[in-house]
Protein backbone atom coordinates (compact mmCIF):
# COMPACT_ATOMS: atom_id res chain seq x y z
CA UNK A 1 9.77 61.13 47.22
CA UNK A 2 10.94 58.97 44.07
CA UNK A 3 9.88 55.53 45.51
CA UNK A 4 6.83 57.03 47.34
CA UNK A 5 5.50 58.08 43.25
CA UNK A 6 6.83 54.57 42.32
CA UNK A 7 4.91 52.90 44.99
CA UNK A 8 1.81 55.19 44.02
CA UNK A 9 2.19 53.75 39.88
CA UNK A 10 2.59 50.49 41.30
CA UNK A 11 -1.15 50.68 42.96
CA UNK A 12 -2.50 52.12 40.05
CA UNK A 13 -1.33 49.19 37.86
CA UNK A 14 -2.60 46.91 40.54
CA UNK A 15 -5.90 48.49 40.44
CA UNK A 16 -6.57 48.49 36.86
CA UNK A 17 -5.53 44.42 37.12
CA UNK A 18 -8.00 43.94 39.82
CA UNK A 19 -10.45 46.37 38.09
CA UNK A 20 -10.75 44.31 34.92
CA UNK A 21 -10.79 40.69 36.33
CA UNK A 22 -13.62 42.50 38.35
CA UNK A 23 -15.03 43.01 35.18
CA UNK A 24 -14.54 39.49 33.65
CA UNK A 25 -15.92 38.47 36.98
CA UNK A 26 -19.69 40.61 35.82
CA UNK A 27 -19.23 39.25 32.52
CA UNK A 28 -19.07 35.79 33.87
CA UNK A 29 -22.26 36.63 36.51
CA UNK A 30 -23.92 37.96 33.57
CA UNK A 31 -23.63 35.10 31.30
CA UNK A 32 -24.97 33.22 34.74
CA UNK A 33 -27.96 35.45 34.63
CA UNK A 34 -28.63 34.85 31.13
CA UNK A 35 -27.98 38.49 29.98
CA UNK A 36 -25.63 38.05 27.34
CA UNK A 37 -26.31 41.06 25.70
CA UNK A 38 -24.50 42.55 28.79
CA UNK A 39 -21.62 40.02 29.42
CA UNK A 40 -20.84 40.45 25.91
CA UNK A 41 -20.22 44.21 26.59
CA UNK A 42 -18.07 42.99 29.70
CA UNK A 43 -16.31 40.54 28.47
CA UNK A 44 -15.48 42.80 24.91
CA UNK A 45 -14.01 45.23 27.69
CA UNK A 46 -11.56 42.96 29.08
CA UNK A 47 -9.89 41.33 26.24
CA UNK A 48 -9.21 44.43 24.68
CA UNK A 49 -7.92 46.08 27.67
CA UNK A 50 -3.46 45.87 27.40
CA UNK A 51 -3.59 43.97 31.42
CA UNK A 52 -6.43 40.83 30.61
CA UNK A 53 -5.83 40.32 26.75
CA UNK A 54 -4.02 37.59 27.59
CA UNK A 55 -5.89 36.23 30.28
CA UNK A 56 -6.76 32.73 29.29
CA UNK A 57 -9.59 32.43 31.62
CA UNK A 58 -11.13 35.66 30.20
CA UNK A 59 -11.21 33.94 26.60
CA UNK A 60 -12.25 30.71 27.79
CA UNK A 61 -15.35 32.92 29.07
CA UNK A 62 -15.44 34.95 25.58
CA UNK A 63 -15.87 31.56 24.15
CA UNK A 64 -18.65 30.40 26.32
CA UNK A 65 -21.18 34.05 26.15
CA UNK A 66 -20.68 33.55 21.89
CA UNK A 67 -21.34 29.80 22.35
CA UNK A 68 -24.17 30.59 24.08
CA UNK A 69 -25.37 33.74 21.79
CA UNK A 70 -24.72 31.26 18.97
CA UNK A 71 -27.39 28.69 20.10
CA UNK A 72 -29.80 31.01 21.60
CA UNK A 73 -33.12 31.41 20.93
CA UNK A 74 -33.83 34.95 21.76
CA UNK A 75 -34.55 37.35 18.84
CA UNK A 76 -33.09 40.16 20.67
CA UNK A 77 -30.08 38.42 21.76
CA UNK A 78 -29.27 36.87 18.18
CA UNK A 79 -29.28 40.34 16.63
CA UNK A 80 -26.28 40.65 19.13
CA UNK A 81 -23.46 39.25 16.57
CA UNK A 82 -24.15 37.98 12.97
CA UNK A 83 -21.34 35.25 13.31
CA UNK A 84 -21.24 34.16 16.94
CA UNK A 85 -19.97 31.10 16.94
CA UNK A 86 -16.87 31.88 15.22
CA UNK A 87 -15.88 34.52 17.66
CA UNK A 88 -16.51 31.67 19.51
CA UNK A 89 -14.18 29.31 18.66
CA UNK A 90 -11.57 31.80 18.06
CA UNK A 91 -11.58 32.51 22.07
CA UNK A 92 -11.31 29.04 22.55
CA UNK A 93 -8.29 29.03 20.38
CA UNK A 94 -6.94 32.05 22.10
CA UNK A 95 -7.75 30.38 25.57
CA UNK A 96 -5.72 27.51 24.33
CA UNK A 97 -2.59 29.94 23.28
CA UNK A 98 -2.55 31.77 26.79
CA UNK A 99 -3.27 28.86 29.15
CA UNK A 100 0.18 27.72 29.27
CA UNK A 101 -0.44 26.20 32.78
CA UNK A 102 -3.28 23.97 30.99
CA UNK A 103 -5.97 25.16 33.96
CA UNK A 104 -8.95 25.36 31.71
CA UNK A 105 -7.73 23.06 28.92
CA UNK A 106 -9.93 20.22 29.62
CA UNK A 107 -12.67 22.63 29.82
CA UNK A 108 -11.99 24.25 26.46
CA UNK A 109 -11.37 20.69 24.94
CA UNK A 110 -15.11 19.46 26.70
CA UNK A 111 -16.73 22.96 24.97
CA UNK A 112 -14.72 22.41 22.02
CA UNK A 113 -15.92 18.72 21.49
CA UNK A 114 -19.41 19.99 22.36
CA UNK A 115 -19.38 21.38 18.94
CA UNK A 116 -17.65 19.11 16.96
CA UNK A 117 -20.48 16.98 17.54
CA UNK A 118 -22.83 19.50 16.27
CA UNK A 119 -20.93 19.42 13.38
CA UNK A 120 -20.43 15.83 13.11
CA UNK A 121 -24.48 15.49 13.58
CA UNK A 122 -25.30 17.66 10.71
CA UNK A 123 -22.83 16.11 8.43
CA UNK A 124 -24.37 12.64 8.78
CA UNK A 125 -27.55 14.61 8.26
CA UNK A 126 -26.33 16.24 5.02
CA UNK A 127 -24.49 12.81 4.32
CA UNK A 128 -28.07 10.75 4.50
CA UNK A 129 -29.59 13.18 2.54
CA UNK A 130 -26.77 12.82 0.42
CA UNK A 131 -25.74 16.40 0.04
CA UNK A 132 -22.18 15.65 0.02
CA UNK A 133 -20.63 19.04 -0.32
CA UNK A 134 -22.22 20.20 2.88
CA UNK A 135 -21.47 17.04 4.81
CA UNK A 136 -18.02 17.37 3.73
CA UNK A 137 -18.02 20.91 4.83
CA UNK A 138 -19.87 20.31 8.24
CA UNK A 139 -16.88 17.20 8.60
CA UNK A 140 -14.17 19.21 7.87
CA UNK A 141 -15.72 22.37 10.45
CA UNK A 142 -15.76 19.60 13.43
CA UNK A 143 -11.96 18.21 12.79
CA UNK A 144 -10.93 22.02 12.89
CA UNK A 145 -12.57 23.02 15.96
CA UNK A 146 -11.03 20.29 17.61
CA UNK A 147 -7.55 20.95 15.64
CA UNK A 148 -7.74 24.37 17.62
CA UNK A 149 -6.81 22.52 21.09
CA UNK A 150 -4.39 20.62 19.21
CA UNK A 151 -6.48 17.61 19.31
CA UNK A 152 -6.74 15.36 16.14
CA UNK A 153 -9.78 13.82 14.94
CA UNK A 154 -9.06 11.95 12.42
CA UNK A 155 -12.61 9.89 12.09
CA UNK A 156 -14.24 13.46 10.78
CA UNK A 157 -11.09 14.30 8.44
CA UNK A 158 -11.76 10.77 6.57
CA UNK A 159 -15.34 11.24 6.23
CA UNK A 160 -14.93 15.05 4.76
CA UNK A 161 -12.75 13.20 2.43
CA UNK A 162 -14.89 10.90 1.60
CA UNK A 163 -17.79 13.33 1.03
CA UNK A 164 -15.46 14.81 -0.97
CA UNK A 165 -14.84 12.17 -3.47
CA UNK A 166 -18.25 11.50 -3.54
CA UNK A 167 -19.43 15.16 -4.30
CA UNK A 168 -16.68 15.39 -6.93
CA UNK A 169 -14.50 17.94 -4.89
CA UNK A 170 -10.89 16.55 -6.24
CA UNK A 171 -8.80 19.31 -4.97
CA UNK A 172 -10.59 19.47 -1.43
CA UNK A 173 -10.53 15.77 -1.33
CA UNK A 174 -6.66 15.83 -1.93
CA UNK A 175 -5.96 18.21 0.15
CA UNK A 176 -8.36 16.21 3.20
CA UNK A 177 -6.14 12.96 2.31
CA UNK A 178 -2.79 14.79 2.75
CA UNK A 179 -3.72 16.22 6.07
CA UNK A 180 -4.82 12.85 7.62
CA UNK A 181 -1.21 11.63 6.33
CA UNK A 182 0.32 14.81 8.07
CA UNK A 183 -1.43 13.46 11.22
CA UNK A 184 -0.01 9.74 10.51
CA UNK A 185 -3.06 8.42 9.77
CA UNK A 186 -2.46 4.88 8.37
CA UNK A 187 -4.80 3.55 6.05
CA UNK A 188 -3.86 1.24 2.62
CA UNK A 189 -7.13 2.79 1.49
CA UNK A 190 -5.73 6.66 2.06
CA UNK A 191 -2.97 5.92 -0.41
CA UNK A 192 -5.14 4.10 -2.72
CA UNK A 193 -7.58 7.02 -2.91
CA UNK A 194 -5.13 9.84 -3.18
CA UNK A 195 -2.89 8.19 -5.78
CA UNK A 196 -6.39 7.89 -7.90
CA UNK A 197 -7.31 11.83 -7.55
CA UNK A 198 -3.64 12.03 -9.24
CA UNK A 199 -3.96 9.42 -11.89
CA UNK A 200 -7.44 11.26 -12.88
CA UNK A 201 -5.39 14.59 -13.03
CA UNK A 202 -2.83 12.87 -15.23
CA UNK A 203 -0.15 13.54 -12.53
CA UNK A 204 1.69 10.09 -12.91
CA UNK A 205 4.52 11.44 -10.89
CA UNK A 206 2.30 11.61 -7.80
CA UNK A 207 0.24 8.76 -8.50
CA UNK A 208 3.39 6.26 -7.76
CA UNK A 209 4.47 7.93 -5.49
CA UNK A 210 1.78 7.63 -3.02
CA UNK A 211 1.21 4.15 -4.37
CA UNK A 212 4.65 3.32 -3.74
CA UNK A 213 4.44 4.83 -0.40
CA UNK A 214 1.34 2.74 0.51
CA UNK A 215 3.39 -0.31 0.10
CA UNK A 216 6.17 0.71 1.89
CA UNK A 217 4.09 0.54 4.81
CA UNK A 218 1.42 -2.53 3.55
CA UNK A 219 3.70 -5.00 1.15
CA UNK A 220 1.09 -7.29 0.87
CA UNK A 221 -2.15 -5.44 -0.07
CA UNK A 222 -3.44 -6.52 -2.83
CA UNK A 223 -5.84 -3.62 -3.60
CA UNK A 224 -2.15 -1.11 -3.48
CA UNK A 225 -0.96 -3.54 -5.97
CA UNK A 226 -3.70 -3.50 -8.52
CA UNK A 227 -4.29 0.34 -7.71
CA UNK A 228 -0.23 0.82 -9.44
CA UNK A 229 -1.55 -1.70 -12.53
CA UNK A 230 -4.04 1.09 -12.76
CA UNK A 231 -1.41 3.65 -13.18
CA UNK A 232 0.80 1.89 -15.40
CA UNK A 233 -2.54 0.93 -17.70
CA UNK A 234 -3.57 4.88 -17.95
CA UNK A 235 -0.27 6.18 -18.93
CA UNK A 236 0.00 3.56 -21.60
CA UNK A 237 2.76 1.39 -19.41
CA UNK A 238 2.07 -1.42 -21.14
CA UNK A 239 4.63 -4.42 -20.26
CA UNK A 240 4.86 -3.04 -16.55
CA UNK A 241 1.07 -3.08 -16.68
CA UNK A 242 1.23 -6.97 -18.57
CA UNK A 243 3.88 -8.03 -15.53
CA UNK A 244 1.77 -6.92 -12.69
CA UNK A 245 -1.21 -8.81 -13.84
CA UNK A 246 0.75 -11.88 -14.65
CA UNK A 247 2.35 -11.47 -11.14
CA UNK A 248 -1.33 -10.57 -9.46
CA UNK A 249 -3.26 -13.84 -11.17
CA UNK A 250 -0.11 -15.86 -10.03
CA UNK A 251 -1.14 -14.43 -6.57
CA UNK A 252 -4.72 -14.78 -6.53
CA UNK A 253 -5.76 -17.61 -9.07
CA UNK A 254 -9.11 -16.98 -8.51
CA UNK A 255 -9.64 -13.09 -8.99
CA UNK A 256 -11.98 -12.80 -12.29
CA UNK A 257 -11.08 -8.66 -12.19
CA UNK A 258 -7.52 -10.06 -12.65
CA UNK A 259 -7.95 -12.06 -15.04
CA UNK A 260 -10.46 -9.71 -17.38
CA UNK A 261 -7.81 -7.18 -16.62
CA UNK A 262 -5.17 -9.38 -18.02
CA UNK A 263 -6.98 -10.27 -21.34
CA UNK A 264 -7.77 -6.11 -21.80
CA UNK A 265 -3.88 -5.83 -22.08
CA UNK A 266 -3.65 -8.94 -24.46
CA UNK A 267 -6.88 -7.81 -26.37
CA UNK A 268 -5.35 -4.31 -26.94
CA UNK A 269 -1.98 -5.75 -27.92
CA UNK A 270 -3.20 -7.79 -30.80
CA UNK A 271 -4.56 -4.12 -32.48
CA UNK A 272 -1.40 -2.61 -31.91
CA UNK A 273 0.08 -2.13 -35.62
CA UNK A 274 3.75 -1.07 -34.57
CA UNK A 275 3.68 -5.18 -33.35
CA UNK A 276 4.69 -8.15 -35.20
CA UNK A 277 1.96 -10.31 -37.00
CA UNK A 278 2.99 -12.96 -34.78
CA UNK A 279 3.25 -10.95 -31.68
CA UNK A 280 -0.12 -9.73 -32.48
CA UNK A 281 -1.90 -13.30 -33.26
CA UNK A 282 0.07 -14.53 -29.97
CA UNK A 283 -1.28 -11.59 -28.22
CA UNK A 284 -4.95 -12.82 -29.60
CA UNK A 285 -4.86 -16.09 -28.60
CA UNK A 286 -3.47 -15.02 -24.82
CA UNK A 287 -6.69 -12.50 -25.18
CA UNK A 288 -9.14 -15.35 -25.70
CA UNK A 289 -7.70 -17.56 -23.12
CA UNK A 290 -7.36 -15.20 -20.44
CA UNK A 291 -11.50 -14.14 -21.15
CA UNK A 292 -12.01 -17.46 -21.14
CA UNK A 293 -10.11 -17.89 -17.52
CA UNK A 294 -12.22 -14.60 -16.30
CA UNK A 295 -15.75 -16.39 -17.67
CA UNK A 296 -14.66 -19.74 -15.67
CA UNK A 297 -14.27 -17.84 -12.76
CA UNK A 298 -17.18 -15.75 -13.14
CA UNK A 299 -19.68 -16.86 -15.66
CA UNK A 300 -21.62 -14.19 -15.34
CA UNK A 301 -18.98 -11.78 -15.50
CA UNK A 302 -20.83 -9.38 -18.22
CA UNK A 303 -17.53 -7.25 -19.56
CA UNK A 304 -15.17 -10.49 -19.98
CA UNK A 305 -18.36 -12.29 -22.01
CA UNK A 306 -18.82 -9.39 -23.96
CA UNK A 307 -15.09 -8.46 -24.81
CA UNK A 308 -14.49 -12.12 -25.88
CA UNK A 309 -17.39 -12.08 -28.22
CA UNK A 310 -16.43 -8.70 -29.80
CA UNK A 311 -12.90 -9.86 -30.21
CA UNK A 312 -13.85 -12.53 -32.23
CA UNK A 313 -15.60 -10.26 -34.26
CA UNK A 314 -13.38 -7.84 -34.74
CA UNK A 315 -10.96 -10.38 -35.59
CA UNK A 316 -13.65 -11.50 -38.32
CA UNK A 317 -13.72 -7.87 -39.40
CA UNK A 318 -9.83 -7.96 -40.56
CA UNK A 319 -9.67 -10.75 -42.15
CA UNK A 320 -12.96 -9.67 -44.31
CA UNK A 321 -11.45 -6.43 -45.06
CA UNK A 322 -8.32 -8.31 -46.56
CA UNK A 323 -10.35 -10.70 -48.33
CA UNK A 324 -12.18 -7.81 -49.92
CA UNK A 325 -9.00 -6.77 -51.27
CA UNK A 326 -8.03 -9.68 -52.71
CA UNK A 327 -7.81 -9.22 -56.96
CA UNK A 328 -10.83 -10.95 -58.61
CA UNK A 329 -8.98 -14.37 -59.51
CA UNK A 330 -8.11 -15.32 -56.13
CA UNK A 331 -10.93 -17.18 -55.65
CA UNK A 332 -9.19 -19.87 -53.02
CA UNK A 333 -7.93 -17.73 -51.10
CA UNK A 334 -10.89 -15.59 -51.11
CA UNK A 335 -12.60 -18.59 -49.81
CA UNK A 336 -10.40 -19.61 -47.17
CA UNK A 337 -10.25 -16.12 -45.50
CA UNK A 338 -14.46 -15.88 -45.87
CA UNK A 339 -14.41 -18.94 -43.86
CA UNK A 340 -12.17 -18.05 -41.43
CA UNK A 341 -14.13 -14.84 -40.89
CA UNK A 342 -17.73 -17.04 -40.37
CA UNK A 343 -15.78 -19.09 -37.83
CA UNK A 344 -15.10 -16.65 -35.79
CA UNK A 345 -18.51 -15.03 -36.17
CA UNK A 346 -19.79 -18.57 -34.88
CA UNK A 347 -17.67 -18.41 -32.14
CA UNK A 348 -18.63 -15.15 -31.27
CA UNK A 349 -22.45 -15.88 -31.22
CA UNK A 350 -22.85 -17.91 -28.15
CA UNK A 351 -20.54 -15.00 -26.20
CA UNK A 352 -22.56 -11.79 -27.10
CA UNK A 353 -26.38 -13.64 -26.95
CA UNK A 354 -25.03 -14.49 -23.51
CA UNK A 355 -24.03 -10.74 -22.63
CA UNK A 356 -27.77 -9.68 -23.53
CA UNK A 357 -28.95 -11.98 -21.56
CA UNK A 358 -27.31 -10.70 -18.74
CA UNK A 359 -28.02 -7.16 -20.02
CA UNK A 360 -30.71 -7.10 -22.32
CA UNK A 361 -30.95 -3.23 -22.37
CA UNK A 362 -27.24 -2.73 -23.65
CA UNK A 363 -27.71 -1.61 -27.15
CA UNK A 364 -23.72 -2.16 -28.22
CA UNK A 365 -24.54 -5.78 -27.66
CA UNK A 366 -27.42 -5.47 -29.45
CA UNK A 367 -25.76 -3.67 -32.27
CA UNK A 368 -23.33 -5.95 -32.69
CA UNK A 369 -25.18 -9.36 -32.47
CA UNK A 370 -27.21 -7.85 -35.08
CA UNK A 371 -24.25 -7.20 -37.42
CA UNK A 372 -23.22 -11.34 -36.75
CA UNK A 373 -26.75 -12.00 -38.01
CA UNK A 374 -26.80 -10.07 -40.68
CA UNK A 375 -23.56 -11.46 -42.16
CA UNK A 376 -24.60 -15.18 -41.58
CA UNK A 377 -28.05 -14.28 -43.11
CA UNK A 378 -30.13 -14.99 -40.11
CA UNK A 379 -33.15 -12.19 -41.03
CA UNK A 380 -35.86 -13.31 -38.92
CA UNK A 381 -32.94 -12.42 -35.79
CA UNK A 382 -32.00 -9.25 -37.68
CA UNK A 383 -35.79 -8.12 -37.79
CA UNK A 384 -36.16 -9.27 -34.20
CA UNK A 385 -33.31 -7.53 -32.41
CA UNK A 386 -33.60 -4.36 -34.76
CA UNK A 387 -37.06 -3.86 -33.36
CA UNK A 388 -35.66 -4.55 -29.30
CA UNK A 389 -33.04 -1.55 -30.67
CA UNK A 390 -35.94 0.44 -32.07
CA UNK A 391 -38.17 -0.06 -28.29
CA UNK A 392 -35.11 1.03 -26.61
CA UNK A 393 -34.54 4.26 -28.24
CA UNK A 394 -37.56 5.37 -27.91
């Protein structure tokens, strides 16, 4: 009597088995038929039943009627679900968890892709139409679809990070750069970028660190190499800063950025007042040289031409202010610093009526080619660039 009730349980279990992949099997002639208001029913029936809910295949098919209610057309139909195409994916990714015999993988992964490259499509949309925030979103949607059959894609992760940086999403963007890494993507640039978001958020800690990773893997790139001068120069790193670029120009004779970077260092080093009067008039000289070296390179190189003329001046301006202080009866020496001060005016002349050539609209060149005028007495210049000032401001 015992195993004739056990044998009677047994055929019950059996039947509700059969009865619900019966019912996956409607669902699936349903979605055939095109009445997904009706395989959505079926389908909903099975996967919460306790004997299907972890039938892959019945997911897989979950996956396909909200795929499909998720692009149709029908009013009636799209009324069905207001988020379709998430359930959507999430049965793909549940297909993915119970098909541990891989028999409808490639399927899922061909579906899957399907979308990505919606995805993909509407971020280059967004991206030529250059909403950046919803490309990078749109991006970032087609890496994870794919990321839920545990397939990479790498190419969409880079340009959501991209996007990013370029819609001023730091903390998305850092986040995007860190997951490629994850994935061992390998990319100088990757570093480069990431170490930057961390040098803007004053994180110098970080900012090496992925710099220093970078060349680990790339000892010879260049762009690594100026990318931790960049570090060293925002956190005030001065002499590691100095070595670098001495180092880099050794390297690459020829790189003007080098070179204009170099004479920045030397140019701020001849202001700084906890320096030597020698160190700082070495330090000047080494400034005008290396602008010099950047303007051979690169003569129209528009920030080396520019600094080199306001160096002189500003050079000028010191030695006027301590001639100015000199007691009334110094008259000699009074001299000899005024004239030491109009030299370097002269010199700067040439320099700054250069840089508005090259930029005739940049009123600090204006401004201060105007001031050299006015000191040397040239009025007829005055009156001429103060009235190019005045049409600009208007």
């Amino acid at each position: 009597m015992k195993k004739f009730a056990l044998f009677l349980f047994f055929a019950v279990s059996v039947t509700l088995v059969f009865g619900q992949k019966n019912v996956r099997q409607s669902a699936s002639n349903y979605l055939k038929d095109g009445k997904l208001d009706k395989a959505m029913e079926a389908i909903n029936q099975c996967i919460l039943d306790p004997s299907t809910a972890q039938d892959a295949k019945a997911w897989f098919l979950r996956g396909n009627i909200y795929l499909e209610l998720s692009n149709t057309q029908d009013v009636k139909f799209k009324a069905l679900d207001p988020d379709p195409l998430t359930k959507a994916l999430e049965s793909y990714k549940k297909a993915v968890e119970f098909d541990t015999k891989k028999e409808y993988y490639d399927d899922i992964v061909a579906k899957l892709n399907w979308q990505r490259n919606n995805y993909y499509n509407a971020a280059v949309d967004n991206y030529n139409k250059k909403m950046f925030k919803d490309a990078m979103i749109n991006f970032s949607r087609g890496a994870e679809v794919l990321e839920m059959a545990n397939v990479p894609d790498t190419v969409s992760l880079l340009n959501a990070a991209t996007c990013a940086s370029l819609a001023n999403e730091k903390e998305a963007a850092k986040d995007l750069y860190l997951k490629l890494l994850k994935l061992n993507y390998k990319s100088p640039q990757v570093f480069i970028t990431i170490s930057d978001i961390y040098r803007q958020d004053k994180d110098s800690v970080n900012a090496l660190k992925f710099i220093k990773m970078g060349q680990q893997l790339y000892p010879s790139d260049f762009r690594l190499f100026l990318s931790e001068t960049n570090i060293y120069l925002t956190f005030n790193r001065t002499e590691k800063a100095l070595d670098n670029l001495k180092f880099a120009l050794k390297q690459d004779s020829t790189n003007s950025s080098v070179a204009f970077a170099l004479g920045t260092i030397y140019d701020n080093l001849s202001n700084d007042t906890t320096r030597t009067t020698e160190q700082r008039a070495a330090s000047f000289e080494n400034a005008v040289d290396t602008y010099k070296n950047a303007i051979r390179l690169n003569p129209d190189y528009f920030d080396a031409i520019y600094n080199l003329g306001a160096i002189y001046v500003n050079k000028a301006a010191v030695i006027e202010e301590e001639a100015n202080k000199l007691p009334l009866d110094a008259t000699a020496k009074y001299e000899q610093l005024k004239s030491e001060a109009n030299t370097l005016l002269s010199n700067a002349l040439p320099y700054l009526e250069k840089a508005t050539i090259l930029q005739p609209t940049d009123i600090n060149t204006l401004v201060t080619l105007k001031q050299i005028y006015a000191r040397t007495n040239q009025n007829d210049k005055v009156k001429a660039i103060q009235e190019k000032i005045n049409e600009l401001k208007k």
